[in-house]
Protein backbone atom coordinates (compact mmCIF):
# COMPACT_ATOMS: atom_id res chain seq x y z
CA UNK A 1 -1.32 -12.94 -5.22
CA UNK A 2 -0.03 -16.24 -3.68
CA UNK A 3 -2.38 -18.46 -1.95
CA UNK A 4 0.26 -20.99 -0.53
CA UNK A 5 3.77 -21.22 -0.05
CA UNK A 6 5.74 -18.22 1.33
CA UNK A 7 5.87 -14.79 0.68
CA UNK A 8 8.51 -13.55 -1.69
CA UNK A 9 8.85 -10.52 -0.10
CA UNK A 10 8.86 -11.19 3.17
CA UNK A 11 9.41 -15.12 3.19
CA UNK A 12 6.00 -15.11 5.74
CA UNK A 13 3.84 -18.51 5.21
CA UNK A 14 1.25 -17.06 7.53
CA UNK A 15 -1.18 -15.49 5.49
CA UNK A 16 -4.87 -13.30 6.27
CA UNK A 17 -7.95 -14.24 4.92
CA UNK A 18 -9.79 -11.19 5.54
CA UNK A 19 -8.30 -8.73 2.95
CA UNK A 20 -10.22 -6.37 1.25
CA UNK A 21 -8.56 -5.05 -1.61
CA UNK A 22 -5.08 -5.09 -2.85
CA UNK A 23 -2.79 -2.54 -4.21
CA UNK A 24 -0.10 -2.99 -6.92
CA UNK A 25 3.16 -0.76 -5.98
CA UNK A 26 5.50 0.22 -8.99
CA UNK A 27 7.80 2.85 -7.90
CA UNK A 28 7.86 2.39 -3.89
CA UNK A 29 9.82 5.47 -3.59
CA UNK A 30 7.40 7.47 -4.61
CA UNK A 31 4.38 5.98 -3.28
CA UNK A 32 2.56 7.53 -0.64
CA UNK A 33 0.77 4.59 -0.12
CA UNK A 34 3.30 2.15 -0.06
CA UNK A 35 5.88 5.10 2.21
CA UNK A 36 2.48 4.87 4.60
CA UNK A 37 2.49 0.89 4.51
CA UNK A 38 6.31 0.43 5.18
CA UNK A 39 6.09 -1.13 1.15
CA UNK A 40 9.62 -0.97 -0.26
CA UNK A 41 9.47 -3.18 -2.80
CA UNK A 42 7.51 -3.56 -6.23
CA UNK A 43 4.50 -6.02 -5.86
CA UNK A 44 0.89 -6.76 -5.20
CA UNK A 45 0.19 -6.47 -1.42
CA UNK A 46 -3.23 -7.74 -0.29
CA UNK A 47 -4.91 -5.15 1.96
CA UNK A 48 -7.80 -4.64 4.44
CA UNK A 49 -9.06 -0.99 4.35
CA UNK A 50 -10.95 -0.39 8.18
């Protein structure tokens, strides 16, 4: 996780404070999480479960 900066994923500065949870993605093409979540690449991705 990155708590300043940008993104290196998506290059986005603008970052939530409400997460949740996160989720670490290691094969995106064959997550069915990360297929749900648009994910394509490897990574942590914060997450807020509703």
């Amino acid at each position: 996780m990155i708590e300043e900066g940008n993104c290196p994923i998506c290059h986005n500065s603008d970052f939530a404070t409400t997460w949740q949870g996160r989720i670490t993605v290691v094969e995106p093409d064959k997550s069915f999480l990360a297929k749900k979540s648009g994910i394509s690449k490897e990574g942590d991705y914060a997450i807020r479960v509703r």
